[in-house]
Structures are given as C-alpha cells and as structure tokens.
C-alpha atoms as a PDB file:
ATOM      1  CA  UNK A   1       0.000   0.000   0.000  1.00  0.00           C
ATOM      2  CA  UNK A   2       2.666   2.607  -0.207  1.00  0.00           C
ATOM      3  CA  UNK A   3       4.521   2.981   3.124  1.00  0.00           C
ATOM      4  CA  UNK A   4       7.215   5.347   1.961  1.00  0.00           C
ATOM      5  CA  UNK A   5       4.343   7.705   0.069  1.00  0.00           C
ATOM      6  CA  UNK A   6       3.521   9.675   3.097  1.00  0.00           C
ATOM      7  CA  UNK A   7       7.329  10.437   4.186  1.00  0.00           C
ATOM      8  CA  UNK A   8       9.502  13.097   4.243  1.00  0.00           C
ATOM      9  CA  UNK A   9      12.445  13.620   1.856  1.00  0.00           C
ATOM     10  CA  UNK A  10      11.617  10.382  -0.144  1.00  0.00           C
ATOM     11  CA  UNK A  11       9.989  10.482  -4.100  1.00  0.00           C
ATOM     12  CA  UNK A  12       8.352   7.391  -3.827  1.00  0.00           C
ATOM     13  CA  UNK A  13       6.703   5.844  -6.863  1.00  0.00           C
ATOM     14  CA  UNK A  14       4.435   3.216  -5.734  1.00  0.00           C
ATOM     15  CA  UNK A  15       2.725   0.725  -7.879  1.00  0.00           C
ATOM     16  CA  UNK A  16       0.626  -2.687  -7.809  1.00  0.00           C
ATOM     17  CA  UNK A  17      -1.289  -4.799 -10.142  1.00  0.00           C
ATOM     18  CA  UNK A  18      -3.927  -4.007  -7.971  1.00  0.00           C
ATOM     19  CA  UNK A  19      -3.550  -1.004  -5.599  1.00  0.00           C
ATOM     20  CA  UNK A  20      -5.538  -0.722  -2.514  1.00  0.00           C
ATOM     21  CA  UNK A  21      -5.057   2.624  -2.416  1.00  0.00           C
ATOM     22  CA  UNK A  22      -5.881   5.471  -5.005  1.00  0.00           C
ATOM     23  CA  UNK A  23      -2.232   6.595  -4.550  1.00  0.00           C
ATOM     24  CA  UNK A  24      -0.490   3.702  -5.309  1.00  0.00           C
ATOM     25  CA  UNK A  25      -0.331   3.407  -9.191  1.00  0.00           C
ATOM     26  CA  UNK A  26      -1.530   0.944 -11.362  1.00  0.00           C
ATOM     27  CA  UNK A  27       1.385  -1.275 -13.312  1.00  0.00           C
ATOM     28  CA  UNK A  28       2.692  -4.548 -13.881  1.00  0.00           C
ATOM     29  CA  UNK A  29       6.640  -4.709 -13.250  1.00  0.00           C
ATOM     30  CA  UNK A  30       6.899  -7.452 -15.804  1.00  0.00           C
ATOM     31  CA  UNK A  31       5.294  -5.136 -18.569  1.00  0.00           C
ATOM     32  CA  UNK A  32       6.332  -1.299 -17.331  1.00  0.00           C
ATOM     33  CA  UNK A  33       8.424   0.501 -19.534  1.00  0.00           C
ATOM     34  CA  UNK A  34      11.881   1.164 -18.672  1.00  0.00           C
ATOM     35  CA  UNK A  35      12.790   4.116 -20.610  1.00  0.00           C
ATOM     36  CA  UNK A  36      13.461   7.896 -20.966  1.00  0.00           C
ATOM     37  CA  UNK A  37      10.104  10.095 -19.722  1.00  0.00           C
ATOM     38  CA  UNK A  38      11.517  13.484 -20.695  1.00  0.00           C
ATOM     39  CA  UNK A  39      13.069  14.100 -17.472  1.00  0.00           C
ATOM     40  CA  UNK A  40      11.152  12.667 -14.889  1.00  0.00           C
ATOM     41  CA  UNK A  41      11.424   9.690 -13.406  1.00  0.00           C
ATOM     42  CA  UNK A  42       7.856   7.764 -14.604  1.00  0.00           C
ATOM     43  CA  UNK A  43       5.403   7.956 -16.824  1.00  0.00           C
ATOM     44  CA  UNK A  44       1.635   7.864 -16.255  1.00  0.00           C
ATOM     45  CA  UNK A  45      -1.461   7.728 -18.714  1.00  0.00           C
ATOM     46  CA  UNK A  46      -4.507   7.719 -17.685  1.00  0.00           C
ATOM     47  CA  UNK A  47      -4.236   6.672 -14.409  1.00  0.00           C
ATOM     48  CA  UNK A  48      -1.438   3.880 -15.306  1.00  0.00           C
ATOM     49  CA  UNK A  49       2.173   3.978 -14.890  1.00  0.00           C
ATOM     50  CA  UNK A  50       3.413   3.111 -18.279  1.00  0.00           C
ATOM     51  CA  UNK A  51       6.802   3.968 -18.106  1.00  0.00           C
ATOM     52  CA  UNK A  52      10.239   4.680 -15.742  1.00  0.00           C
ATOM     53  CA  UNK A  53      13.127   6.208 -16.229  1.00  0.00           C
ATOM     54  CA  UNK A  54      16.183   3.897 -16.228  1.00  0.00           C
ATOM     55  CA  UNK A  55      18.889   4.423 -13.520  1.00  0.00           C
ATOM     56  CA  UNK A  56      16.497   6.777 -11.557  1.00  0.00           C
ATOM     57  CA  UNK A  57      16.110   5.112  -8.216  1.00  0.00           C
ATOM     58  CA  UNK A  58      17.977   4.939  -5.780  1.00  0.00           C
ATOM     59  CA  UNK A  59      16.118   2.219  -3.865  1.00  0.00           C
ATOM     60  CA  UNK A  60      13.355  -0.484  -5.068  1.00  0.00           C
ATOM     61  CA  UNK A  61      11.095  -2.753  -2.777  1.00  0.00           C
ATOM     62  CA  UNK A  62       9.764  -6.059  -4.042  1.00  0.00           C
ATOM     63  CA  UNK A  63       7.817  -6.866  -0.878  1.00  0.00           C
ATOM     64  CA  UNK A  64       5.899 -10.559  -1.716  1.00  0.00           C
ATOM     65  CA  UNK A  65       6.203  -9.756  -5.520  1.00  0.00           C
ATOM     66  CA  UNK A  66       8.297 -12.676  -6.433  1.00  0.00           C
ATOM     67  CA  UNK A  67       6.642 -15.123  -4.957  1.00  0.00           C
ATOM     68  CA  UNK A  68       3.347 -14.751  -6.815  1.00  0.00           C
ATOM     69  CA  UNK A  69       5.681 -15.082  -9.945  1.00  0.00           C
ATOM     70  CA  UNK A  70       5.193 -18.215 -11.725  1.00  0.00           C
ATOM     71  CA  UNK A  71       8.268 -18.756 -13.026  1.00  0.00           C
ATOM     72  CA  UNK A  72      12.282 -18.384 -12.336  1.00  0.00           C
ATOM     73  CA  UNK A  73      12.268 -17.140 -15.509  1.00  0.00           C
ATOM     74  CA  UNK A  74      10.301 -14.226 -15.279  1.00  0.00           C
ATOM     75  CA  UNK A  75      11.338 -13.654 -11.839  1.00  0.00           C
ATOM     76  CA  UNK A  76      14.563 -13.300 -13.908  1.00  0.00           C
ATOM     77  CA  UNK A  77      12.800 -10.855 -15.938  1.00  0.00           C
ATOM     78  CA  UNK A  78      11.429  -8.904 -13.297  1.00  0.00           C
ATOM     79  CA  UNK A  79      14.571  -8.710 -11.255  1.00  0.00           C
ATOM     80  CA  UNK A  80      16.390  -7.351 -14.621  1.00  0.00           C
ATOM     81  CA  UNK A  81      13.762  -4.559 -15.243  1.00  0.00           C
ATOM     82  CA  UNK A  82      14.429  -3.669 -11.644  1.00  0.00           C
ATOM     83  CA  UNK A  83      18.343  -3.494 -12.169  1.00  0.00           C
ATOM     84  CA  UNK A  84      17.612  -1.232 -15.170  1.00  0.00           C
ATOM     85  CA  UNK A  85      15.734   1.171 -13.047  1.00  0.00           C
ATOM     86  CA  UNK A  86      18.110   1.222  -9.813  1.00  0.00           C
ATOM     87  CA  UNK A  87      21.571   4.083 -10.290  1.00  0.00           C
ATOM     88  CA  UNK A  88      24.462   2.243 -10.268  1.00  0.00           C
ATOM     89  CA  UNK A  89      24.718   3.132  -6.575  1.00  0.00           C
ATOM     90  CA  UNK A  90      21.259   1.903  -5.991  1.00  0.00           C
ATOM     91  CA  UNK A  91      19.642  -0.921  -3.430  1.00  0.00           C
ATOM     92  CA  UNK A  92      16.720  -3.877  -3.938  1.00  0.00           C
ATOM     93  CA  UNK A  93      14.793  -4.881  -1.040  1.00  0.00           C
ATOM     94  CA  UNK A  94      13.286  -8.137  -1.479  1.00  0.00           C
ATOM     95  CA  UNK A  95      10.966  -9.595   1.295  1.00  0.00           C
ATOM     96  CA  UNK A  96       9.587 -12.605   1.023  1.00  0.00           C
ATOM     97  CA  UNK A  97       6.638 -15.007   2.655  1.00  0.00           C
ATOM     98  CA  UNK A  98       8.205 -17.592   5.349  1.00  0.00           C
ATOM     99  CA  UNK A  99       6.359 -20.494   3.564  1.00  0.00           C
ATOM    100  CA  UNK A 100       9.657 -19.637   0.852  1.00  0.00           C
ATOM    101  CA  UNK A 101      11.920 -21.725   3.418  1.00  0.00           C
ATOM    102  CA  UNK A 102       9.745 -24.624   4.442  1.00  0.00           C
ATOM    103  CA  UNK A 103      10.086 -27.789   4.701  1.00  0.00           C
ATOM    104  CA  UNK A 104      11.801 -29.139   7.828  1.00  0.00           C
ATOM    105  CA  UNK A 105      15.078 -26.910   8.722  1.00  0.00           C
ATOM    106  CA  UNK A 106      17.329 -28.376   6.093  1.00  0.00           C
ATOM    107  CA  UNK A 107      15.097 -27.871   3.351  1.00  0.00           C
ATOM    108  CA  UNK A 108      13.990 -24.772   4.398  1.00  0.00           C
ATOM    109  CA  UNK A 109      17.736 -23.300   4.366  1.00  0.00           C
ATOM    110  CA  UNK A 110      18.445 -25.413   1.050  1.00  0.00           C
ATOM    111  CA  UNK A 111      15.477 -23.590  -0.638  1.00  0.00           C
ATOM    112  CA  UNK A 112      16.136 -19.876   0.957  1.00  0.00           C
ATOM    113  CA  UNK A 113      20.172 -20.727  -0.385  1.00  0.00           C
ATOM    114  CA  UNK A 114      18.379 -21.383  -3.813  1.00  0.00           C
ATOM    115  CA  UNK A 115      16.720 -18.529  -3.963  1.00  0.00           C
ATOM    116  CA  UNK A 116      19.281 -16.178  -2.971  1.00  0.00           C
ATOM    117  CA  UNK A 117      21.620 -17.641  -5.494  1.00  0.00           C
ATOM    118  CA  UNK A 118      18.874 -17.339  -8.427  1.00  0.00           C
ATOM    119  CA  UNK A 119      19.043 -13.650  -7.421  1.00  0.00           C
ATOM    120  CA  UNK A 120      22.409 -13.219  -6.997  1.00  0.00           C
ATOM    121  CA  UNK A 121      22.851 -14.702 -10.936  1.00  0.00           C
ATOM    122  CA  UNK A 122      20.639 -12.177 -11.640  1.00  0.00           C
ATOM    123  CA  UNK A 123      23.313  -9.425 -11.447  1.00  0.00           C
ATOM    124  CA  UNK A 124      23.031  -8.415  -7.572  1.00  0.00           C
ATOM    125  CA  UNK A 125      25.059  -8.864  -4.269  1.00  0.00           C
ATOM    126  CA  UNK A 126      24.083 -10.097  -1.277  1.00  0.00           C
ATOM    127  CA  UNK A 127      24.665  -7.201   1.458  1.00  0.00           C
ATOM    128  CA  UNK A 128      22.154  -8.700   3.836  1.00  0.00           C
ATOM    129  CA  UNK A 129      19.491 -11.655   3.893  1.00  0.00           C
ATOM    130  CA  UNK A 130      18.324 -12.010   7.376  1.00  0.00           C
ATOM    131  CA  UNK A 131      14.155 -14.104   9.034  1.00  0.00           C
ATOM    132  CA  UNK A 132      12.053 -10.654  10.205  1.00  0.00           C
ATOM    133  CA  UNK A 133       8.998 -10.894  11.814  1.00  0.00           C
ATOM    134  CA  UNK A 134       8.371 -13.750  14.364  1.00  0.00           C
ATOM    135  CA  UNK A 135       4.604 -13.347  15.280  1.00  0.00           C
ATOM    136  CA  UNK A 136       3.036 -13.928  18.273  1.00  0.00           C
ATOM    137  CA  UNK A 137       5.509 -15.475  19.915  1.00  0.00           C
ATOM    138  CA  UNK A 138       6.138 -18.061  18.093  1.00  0.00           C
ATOM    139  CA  UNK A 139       9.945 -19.423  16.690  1.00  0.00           C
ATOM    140  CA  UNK A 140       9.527 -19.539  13.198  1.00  0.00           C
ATOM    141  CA  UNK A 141      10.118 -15.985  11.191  1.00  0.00           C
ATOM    142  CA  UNK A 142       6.934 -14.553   9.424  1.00  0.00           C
ATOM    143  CA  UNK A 143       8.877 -13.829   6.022  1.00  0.00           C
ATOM    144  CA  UNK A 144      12.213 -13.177   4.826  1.00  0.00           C
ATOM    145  CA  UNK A 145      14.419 -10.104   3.808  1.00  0.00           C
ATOM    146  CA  UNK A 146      17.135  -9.996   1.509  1.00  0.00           C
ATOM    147  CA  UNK A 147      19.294  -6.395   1.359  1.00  0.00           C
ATOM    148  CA  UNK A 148      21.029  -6.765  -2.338  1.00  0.00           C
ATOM    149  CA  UNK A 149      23.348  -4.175  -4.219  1.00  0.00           C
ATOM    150  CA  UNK A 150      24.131  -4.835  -7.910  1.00  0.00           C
ATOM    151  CA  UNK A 151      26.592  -6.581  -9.078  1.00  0.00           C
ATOM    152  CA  UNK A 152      27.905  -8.988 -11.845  1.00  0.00           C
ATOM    153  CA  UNK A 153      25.321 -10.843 -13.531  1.00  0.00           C
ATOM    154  CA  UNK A 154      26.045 -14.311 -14.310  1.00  0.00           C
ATOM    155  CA  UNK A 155      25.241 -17.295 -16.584  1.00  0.00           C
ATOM    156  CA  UNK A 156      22.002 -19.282 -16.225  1.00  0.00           C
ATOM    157  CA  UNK A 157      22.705 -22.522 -14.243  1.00  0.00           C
ATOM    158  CA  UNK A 158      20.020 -25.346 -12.507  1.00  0.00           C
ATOM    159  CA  UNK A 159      17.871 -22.058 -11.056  1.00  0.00           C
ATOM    160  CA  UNK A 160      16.449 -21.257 -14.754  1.00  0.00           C
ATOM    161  CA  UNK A 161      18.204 -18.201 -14.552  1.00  0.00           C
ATOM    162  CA  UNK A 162      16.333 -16.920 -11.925  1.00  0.00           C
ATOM    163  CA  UNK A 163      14.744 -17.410  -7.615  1.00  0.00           C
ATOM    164  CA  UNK A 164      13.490 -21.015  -7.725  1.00  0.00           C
ATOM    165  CA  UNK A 165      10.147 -21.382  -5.699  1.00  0.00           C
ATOM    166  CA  UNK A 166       8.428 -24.517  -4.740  1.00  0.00           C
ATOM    167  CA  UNK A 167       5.739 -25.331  -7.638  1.00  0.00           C
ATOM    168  CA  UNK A 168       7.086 -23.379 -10.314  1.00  0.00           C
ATOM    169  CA  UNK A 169       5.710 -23.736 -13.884  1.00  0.00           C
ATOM    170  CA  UNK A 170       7.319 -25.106 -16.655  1.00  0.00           C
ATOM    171  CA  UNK A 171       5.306 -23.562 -19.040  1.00  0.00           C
ATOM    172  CA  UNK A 172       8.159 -21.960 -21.314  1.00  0.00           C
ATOM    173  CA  UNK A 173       6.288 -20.717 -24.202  1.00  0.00           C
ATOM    174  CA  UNK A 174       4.062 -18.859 -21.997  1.00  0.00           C
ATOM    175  CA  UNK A 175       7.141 -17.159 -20.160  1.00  0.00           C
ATOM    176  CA  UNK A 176       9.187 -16.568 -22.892  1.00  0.00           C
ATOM    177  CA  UNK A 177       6.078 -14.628 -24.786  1.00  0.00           C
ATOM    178  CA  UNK A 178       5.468 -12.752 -21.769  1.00  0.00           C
ATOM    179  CA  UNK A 179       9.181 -11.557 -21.639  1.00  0.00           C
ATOM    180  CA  UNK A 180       9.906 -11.327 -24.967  1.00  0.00           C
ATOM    181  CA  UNK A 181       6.593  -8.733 -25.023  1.00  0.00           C
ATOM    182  CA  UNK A 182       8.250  -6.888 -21.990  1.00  0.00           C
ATOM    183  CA  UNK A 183      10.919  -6.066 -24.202  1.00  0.00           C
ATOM    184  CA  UNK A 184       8.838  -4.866 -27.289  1.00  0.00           C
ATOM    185  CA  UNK A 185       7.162  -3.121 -24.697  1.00  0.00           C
ATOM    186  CA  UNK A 186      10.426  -0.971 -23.778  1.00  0.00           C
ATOM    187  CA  UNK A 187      10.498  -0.179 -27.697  1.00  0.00           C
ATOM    188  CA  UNK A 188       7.298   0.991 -27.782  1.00  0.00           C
ATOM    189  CA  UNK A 189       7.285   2.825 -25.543  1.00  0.00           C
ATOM    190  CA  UNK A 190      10.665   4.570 -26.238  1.00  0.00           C
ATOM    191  CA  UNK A 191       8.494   5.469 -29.202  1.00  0.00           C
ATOM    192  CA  UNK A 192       5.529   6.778 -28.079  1.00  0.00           C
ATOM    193  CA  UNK A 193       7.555   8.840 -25.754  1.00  0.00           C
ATOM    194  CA  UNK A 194       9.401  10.499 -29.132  1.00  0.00           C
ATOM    195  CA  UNK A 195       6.141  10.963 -30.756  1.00  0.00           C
ATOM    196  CA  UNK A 196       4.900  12.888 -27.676  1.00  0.00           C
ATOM    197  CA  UNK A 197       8.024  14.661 -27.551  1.00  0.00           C
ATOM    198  CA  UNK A 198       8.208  15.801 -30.995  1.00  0.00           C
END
C-alpha cells in the first residue's frame, strides 16, 4: 500500500497490479516501460504507470512480488527490469513469505540458499538476507528479507536463470512470450515517448 508515500524527503513511486489505495499506481513490473520520460522519473497515462526512467532510483522494494511469480524465468525478468531502473549506486529490497523456506530446517535453508543464489545470478550482491517478523511469539520468522546491491550478472545454471520457488511452472512458451513482449514493450514505448516529444 505505499509505506514510503507519506514520508519526508523520499519520491516514492508506488505501484501494484492491484492497488488498494488510489495513490499507489496501477502497473505490472513485468510489462512497465523502462525508458526515458523526458526528465522525470515515470510515466503515467490515464491513471497507469506506463513507463520509468532507467537508472532513476535509488532504492526499489519487491515486498511478496516474487513469490506470486510463476516462473524463475520471469522472476529473472522482473529482477532485470528492476536493475535497469536502480543508479548504479542503488539498493533492492526483497521480502519474502516464510512459507519460501519450508520444509523441515534443512530444506527450508536449502530452498532460501536457492533462492538467494537465483538472485544473486541475476546481477546483484548479497549485502544482507536475514528471518524478520516472528509473530506472536512463536519461533519460526513470518517472512524473509534480503538487502542486495548490484553486481555482476552471471550465466544461467540449474535455477532457470532466476529465484526457484516450490511449484514453479514449466510452461516456457508462456514465459518466454510474456518476456519477450516486456521487451517490445520498452520499444514501444521509447516510441511513443518520441512521438509525444516531438
């Protein structure tokens, strides 16, 4: 819902598929625009964010965004859009649901490894991954939080190229269409910006 929106000294641009409030934007990660908007840093048509600048922000927060992701693949996708956006100096904040590392112990630390690698191959550094949030008591942690800078990005291995999850698809075609219109989508956009501009 927009935490940062109300405070001081931070430009937040918050977004959702579907926003629960009527200042949080409207936008799919996996389809926004990453391109130039004349010199600010999104966007919007009627009542959509369509575009962002690239290398614009200094931080980004994917808070249980991944996880509803079907794929490693897009994940992939979604964490390379985000790279584009971030400055060179920038931060991603992941936090994910605790049901990411379950399992038994073992397992649960196996899959949290996995998915912490898949992002790491996606061109960031680990500065922190640490449980948050142990409700009511209990021992387990409520979700997970992963601090990550960028870095190198590196070649696909057994992760698909991207955050494994438990039950991912293997649907291919479907991802790769998906992606692949992403990309045309950056195009177009870089168009319809120039026609606007001109």
């Amino acid at each position: 819902w927009g935490p940062f929106l109300d405070t001081p000294g931070i430009n937040c641009v918050a977004f959702d598929i579907a926003p629960a409030r009527p200042e949080v934007l409207t936008a799919d990660l996996i389809e926004l625009a990453v391109t130039d908007c004349r010199g600010d840093v999104k966007l919007i048509h009627e009542g959509r964010l369509v575009a962002v600048e690239p290398e614009a922000y200094d931080a980004v927060v994917l808070s249980l965004v991944l996880s509803f992701v079907p794929t490693a693949r897009w994940r992939r996708a979604m964490l390379e859009r985000v790279r584009k956006c971030l400055k060179p100096s920038g931060s991603l904040f992941v936090i994910e649901k605790a049901s990411l590392g379950s399992g038994g112990r073992e397992a649960a630390q196996r899959q949290i490894c996995a998915f912490q690698k898949g992002m790491e191959e996606c061109g960031y550094k680990t500065v922190k991954q640490e449980p948050i949030s142990k409700l009511d008591g209990g021992k387990k942690p409520h979700a997970y939080a992963w601090h990550l800078q960028l870095g190198p990005a590196r070649e696909m291995s057994q992760y698909e190229g991207g955050p494994p999850m438990r039950g991912d698809t293997t649907d291919y075609e479907a991802q790769e269409a998906r992606v692949a219109a992403a990309a045309a989508a950056d195009d177009a956009a870089a168009v319809a910006v120039a026609a606007t501009s001109a």
